[in-house]
C-alpha atoms as a PDB file:
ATOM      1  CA  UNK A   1     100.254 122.685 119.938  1.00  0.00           C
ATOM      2  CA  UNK A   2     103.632 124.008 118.790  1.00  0.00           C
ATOM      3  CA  UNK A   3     104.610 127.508 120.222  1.00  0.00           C
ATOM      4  CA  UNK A   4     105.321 130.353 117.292  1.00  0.00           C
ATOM      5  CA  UNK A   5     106.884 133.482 117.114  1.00  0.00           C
ATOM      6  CA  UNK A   6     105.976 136.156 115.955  1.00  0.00           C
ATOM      7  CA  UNK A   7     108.211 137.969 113.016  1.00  0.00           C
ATOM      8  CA  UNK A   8     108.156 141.165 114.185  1.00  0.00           C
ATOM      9  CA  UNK A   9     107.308 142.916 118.058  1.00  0.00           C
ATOM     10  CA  UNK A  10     103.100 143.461 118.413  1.00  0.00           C
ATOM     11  CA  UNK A  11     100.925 144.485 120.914  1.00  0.00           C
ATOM     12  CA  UNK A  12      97.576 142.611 120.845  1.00  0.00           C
ATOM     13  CA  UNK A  13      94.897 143.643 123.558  1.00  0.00           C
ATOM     14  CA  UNK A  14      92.001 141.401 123.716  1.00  0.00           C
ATOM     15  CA  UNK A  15      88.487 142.775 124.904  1.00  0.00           C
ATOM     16  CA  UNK A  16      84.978 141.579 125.999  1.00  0.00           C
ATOM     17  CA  UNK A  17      82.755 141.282 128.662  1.00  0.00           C
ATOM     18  CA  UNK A  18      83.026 139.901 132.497  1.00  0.00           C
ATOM     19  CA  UNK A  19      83.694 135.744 132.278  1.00  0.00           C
ATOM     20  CA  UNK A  20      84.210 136.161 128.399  1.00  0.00           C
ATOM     21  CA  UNK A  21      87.574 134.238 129.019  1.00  0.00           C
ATOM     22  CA  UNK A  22      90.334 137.294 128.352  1.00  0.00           C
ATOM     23  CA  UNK A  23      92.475 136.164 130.767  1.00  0.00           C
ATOM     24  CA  UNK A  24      92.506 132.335 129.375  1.00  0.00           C
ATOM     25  CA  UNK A  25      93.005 134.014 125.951  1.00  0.00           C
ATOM     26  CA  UNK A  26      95.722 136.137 127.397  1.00  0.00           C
ATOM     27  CA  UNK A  27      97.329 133.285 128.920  1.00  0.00           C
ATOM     28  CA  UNK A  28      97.275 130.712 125.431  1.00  0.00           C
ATOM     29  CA  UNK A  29      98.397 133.907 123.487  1.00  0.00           C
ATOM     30  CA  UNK A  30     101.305 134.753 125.797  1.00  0.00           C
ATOM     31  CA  UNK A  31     102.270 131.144 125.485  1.00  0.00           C
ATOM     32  CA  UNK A  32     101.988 130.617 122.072  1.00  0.00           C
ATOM     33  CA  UNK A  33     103.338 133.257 120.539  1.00  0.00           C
ATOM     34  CA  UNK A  34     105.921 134.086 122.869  1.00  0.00           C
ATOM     35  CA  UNK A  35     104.268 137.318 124.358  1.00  0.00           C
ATOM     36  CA  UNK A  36     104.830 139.112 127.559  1.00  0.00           C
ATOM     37  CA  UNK A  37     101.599 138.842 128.935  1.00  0.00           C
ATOM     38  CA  UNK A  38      99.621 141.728 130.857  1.00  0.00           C
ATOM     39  CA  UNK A  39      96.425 140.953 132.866  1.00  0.00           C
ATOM     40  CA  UNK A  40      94.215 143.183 134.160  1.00  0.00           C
ATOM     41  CA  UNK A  41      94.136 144.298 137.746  1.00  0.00           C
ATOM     42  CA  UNK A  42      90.900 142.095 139.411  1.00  0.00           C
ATOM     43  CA  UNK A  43      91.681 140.719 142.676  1.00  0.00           C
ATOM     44  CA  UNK A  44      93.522 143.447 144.175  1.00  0.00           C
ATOM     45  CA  UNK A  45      91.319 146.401 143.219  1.00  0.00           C
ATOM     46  CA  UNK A  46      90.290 147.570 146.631  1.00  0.00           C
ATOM     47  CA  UNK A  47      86.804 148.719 145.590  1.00  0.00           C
ATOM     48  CA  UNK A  48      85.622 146.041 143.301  1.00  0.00           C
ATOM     49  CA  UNK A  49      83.552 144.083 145.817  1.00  0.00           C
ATOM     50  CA  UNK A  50      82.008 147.582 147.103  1.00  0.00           C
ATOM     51  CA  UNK A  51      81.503 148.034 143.576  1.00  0.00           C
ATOM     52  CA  UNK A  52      79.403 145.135 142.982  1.00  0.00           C
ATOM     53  CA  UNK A  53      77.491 145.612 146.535  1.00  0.00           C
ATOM     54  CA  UNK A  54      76.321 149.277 145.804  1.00  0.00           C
ATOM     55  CA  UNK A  55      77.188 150.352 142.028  1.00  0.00           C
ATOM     56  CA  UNK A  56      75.788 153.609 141.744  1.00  0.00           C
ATOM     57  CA  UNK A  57      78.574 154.503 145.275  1.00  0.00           C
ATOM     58  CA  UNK A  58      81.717 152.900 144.384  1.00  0.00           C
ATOM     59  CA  UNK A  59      81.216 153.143 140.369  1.00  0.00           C
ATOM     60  CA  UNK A  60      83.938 156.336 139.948  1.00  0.00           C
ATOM     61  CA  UNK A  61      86.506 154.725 142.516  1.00  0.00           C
ATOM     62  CA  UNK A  62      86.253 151.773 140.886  1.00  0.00           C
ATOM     63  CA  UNK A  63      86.658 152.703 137.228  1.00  0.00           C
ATOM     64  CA  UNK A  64      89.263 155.312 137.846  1.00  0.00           C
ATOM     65  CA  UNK A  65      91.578 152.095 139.746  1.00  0.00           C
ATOM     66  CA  UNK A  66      90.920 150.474 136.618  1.00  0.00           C
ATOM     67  CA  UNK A  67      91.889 153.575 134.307  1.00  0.00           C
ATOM     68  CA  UNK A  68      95.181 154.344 136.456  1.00  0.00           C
ATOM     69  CA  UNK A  69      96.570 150.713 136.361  1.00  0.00           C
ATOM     70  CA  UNK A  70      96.232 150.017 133.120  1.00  0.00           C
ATOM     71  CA  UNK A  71      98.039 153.257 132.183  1.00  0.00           C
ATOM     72  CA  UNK A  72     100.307 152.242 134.241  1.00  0.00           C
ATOM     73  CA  UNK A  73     100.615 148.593 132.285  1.00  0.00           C
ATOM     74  CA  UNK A  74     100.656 150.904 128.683  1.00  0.00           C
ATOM     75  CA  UNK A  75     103.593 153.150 129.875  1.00  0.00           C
ATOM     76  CA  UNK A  76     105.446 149.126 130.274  1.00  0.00           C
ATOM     77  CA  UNK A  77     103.968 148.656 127.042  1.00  0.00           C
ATOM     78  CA  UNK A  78     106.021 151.648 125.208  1.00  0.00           C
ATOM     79  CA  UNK A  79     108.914 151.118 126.796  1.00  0.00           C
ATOM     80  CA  UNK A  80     109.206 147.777 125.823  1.00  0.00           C
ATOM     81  CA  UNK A  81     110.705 145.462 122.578  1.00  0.00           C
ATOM     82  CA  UNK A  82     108.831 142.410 123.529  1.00  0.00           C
ATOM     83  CA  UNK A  83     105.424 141.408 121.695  1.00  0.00           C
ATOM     84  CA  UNK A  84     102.476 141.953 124.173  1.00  0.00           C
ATOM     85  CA  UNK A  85      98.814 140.251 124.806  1.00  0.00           C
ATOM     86  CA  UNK A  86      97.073 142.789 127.166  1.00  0.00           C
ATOM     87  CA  UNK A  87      93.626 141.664 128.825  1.00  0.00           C
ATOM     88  CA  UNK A  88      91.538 144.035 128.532  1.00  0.00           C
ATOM     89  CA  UNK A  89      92.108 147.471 126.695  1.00  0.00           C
ATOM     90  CA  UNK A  90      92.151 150.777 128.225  1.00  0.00           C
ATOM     91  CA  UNK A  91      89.355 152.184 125.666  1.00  0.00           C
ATOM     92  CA  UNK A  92      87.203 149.638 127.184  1.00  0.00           C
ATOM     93  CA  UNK A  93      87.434 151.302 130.435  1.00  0.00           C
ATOM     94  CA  UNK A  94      86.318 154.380 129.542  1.00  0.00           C
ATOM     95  CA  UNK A  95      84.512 153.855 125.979  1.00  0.00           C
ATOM     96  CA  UNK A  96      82.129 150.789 127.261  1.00  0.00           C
ATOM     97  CA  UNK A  97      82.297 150.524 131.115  1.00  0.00           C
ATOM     98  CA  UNK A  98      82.419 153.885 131.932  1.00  0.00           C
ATOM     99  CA  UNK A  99      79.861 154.819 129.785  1.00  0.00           C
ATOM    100  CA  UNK A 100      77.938 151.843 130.322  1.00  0.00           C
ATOM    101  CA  UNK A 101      77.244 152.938 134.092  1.00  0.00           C
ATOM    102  CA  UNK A 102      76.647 156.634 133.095  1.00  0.00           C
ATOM    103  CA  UNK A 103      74.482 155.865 130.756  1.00  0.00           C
ATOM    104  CA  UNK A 104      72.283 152.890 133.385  1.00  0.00           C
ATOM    105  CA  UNK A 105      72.220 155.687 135.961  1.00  0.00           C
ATOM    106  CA  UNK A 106      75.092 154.204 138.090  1.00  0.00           C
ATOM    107  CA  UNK A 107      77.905 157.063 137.215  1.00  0.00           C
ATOM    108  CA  UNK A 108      76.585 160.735 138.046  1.00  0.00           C
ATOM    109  CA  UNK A 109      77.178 163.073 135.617  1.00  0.00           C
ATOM    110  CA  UNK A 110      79.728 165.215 137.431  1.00  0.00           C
ATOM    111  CA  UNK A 111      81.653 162.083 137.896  1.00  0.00           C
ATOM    112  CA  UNK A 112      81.417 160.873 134.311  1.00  0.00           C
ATOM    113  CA  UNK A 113      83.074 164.100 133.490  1.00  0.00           C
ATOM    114  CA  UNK A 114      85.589 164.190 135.778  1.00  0.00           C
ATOM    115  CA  UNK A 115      86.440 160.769 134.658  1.00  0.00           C
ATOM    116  CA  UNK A 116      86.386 161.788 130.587  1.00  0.00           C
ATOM    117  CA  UNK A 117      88.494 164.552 131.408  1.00  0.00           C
ATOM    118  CA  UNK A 118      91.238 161.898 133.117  1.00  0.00           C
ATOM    119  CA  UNK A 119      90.916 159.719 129.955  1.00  0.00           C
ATOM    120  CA  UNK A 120      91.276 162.397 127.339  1.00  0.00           C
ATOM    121  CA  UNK A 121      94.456 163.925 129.363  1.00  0.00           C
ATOM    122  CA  UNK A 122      95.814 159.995 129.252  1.00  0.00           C
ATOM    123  CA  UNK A 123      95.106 159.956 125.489  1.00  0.00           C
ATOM    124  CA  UNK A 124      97.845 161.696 124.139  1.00  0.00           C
ATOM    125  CA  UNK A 125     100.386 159.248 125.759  1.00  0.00           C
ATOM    126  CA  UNK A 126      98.301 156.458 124.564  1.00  0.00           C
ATOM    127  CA  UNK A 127      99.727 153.895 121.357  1.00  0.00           C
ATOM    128  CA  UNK A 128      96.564 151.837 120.404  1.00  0.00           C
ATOM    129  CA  UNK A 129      97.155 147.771 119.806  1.00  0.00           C
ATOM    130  CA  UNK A 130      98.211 146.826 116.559  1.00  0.00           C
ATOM    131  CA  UNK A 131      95.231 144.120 116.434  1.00  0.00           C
ATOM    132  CA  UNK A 132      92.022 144.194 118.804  1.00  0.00           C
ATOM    133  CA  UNK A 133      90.595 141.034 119.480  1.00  0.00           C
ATOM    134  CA  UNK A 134      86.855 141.274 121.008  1.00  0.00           C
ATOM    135  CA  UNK A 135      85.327 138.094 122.267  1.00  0.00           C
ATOM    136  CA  UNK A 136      81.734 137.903 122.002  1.00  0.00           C
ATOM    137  CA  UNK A 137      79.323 135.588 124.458  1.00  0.00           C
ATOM    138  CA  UNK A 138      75.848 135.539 125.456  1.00  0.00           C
ATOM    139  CA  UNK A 139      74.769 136.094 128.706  1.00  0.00           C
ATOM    140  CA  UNK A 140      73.792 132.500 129.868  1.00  0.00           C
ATOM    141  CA  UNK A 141      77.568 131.652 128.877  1.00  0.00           C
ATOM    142  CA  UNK A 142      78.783 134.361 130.771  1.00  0.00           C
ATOM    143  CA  UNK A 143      77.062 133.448 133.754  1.00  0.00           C
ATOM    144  CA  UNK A 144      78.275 129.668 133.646  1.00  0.00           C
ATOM    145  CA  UNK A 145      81.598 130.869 133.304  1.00  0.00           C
ATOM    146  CA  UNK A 146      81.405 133.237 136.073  1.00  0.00           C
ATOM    147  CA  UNK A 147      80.280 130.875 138.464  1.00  0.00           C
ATOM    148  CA  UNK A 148      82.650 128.530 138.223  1.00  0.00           C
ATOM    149  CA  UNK A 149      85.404 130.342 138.637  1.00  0.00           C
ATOM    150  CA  UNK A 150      83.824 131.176 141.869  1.00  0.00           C
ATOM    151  CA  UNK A 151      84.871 134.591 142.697  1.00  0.00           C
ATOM    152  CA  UNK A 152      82.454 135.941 145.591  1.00  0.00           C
ATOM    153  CA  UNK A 153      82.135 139.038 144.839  1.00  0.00           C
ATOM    154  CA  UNK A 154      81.078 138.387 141.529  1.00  0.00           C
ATOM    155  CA  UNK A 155      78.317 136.337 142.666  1.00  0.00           C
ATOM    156  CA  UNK A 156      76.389 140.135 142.898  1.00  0.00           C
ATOM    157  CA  UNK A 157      76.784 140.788 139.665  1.00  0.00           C
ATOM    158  CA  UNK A 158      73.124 141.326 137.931  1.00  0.00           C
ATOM    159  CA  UNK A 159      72.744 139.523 134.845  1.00  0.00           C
ATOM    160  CA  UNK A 160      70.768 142.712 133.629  1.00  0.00           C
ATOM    161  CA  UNK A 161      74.462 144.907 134.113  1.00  0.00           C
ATOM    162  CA  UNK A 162      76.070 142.005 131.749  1.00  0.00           C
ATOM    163  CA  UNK A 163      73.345 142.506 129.088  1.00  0.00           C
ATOM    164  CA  UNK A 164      73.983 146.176 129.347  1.00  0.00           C
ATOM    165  CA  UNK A 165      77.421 145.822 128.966  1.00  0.00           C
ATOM    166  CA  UNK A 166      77.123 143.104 126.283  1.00  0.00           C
ATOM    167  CA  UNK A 167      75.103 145.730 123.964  1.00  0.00           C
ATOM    168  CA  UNK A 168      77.404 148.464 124.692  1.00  0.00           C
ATOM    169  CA  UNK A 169      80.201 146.562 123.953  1.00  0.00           C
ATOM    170  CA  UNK A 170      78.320 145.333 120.363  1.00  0.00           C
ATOM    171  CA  UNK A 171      78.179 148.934 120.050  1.00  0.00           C
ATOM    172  CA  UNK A 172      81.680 149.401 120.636  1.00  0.00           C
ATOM    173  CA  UNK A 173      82.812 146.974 118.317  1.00  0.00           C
ATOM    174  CA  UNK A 174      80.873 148.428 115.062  1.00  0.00           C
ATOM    175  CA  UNK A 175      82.248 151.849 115.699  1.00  0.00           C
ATOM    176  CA  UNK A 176      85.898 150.820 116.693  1.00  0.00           C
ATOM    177  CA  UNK A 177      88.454 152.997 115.041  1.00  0.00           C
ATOM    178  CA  UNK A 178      91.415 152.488 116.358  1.00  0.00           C
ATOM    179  CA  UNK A 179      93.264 149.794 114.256  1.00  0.00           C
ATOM    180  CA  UNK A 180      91.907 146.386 113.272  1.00  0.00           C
ATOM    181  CA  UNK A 181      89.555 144.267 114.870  1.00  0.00           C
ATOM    182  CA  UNK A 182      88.376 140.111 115.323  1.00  0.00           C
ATOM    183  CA  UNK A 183      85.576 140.047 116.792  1.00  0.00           C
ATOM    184  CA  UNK A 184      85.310 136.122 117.696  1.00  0.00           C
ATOM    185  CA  UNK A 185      81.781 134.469 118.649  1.00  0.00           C
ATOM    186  CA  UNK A 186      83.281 132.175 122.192  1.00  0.00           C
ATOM    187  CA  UNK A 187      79.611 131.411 123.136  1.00  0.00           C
ATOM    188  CA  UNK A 188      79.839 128.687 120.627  1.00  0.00           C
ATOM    189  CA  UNK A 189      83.733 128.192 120.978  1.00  0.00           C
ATOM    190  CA  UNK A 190      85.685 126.394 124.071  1.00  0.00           C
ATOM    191  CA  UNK A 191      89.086 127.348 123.417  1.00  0.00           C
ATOM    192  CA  UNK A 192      90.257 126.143 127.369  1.00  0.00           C
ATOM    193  CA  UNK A 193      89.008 122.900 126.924  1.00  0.00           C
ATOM    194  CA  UNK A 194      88.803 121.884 123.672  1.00  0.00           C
ATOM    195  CA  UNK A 195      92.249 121.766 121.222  1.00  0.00           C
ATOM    196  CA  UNK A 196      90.069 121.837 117.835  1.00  0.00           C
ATOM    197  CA  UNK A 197      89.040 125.102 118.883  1.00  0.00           C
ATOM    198  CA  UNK A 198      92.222 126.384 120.204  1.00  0.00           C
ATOM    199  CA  UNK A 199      93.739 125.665 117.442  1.00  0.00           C
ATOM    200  CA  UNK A 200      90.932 127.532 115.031  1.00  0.00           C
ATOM    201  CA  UNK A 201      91.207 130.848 117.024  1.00  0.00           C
ATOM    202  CA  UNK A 202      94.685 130.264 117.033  1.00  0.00           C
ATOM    203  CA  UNK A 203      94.792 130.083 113.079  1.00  0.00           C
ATOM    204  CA  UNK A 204      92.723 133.042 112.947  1.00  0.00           C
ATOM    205  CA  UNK A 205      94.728 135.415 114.984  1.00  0.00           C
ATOM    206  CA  UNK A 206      98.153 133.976 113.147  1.00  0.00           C
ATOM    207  CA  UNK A 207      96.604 135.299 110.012  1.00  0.00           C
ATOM    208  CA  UNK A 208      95.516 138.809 111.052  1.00  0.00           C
ATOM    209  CA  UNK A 209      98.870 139.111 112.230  1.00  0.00           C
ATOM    210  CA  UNK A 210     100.651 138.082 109.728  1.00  0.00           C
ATOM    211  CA  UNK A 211      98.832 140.402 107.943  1.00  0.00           C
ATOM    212  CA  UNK A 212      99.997 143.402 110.274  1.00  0.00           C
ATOM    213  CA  UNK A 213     103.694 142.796 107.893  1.00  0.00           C
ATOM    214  CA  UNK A 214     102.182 141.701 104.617  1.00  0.00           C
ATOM    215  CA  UNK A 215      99.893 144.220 103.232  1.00  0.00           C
ATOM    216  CA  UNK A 216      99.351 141.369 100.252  1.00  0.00           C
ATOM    217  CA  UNK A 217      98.355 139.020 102.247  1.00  0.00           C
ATOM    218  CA  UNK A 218      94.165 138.424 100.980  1.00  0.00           C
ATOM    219  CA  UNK A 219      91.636 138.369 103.786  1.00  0.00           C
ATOM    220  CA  UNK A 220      90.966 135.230 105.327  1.00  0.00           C
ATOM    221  CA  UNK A 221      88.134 133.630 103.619  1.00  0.00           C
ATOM    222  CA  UNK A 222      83.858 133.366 105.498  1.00  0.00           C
ATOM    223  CA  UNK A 223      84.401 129.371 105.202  1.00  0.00           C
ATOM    224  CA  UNK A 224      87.390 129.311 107.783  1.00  0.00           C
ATOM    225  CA  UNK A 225      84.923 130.439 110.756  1.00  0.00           C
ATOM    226  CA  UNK A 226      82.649 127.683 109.832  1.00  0.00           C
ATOM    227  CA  UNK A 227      84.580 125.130 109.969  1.00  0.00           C
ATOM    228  CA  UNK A 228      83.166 122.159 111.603  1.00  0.00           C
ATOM    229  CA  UNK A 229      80.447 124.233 112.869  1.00  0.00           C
ATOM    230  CA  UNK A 230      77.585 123.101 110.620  1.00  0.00           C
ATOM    231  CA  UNK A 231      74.574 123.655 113.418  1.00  0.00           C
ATOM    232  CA  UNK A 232      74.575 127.741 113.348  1.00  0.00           C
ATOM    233  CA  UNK A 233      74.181 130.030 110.575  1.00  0.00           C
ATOM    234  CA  UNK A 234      76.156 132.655 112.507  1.00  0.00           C
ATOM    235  CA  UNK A 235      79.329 133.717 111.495  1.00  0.00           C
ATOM    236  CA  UNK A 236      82.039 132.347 114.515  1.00  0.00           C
ATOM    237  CA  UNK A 237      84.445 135.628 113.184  1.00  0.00           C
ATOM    238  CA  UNK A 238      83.816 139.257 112.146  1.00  0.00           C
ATOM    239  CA  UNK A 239      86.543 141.356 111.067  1.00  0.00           C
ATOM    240  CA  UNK A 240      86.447 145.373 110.927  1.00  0.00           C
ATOM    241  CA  UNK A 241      88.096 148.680 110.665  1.00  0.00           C
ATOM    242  CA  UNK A 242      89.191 147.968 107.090  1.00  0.00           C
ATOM    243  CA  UNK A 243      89.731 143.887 106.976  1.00  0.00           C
ATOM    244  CA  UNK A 244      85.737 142.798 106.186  1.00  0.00           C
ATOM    245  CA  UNK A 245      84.875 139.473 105.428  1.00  0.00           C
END
């Protein structure tokens, strides 16, 4: 598929759960567009596979690694001209992961405080994305994913902390606030493999950007996310914070 610029510099940060394919996202975006890509910080977080062996222990460290480097990847962010494709967002650190393992018990409340109290001090340097992108999946889908990219330490991870995350992350979504938001169905979509749905989520995201410069520009139209998806009733897209279809 032909690479395309974008008209004007735009930071896009695309969110969703463990295995929902970010990075792979990231990676097509960066390409495609011409973005400077930014991915976050997995293999080399030093507590990540503590995290997974004993949550409720290595939760804080973990999340506040995750917090500091992706602060870290925003300041980059500002300073720069280029368009950007982040993976992962830093509200989803504290506004659905965070909170996620506070809320299961894994977080202790002196902790989850401490933490808030980091993220609101980082808030007033932060510039949210111009356009969130939020990919949706199941939890069997996440799971098949998962395992074959083969990552041991992610071989701990309980399917009941996906589902958690999964309906915090829903939650997330509905109440987002920040800018605009596609929230894009990838259980049913296999945007690695297959070029017909590359290309659709490619279309999708061309349009919402475009849209970013042209205030005229009408909202895409319901029929676009069905295309050639005549077995599900289900809506593929969902667009909020002010761009409903």
């Amino acid at each position: 598929m032909q690479a395309s610029e974008v008209p004007q510099p735009i930071f896009v940060a695309i969110a969703g759960n463990i295995g929902s394919g970010k990075s792979s996202l990231t990676t097509l975006l960066s390409h495609h567009f011409k973005c400077r890509a930014y991915y976050e910080i997995v293999e080399t977080n030093p507590y990540l596979a503590d995290f997974y062996a004993d949550m409720r222990n290595w939760s804080f460290h973990t999340q506040i690694f995750f917090l500091t480097k992706r602060f870290q990847h925003l300041r980059e962010i500002l300073s720069t001209q280029e368009s950007v494709v982040q993976d992962r967002s830093i509200y989803e650190d504290a506004e659905v992961f965070a909170k996620n393992l506070f809320v299961r018990g894994f977080m202790s409340e002196r902790d989850f405080k401490t933490y808030v109290d980091h993220f609101e001090l980082l808030s007033d340097y932060l510039r949210a994305p111009d356009l969130m992108i939020y990919l949706r999946s199941n939890v069997d889908v996440l799971n098949t994913r998962i395992a074959a990219r083969n990552r041991s330490y992610e071989t701990r991870i309980p399917q009941s902390y996906l589902q958690s995350l999964n309906e915090t992350y829903e939650a997330w979504a509905e109440d987002y606030r920040h800018g605009p938001l596609i929230s894009i169905d990838v259980s049913k979509l296999d945007f690695v493999n297959s070029a017909e749905d590359l290309r659709q989520i490619l279309a999708i995201i061309k349009w919402e950007m475009d849209s970013l410069s042209n205030k005229n520009q009408f909202n895409l139209p319901f029929e676009a996310s069905q295309r050639g998806r005549k077995t599900s009733n289900q809506s593929l897209l969902t667009i909020t914070a002010g761009r409903a279809i």
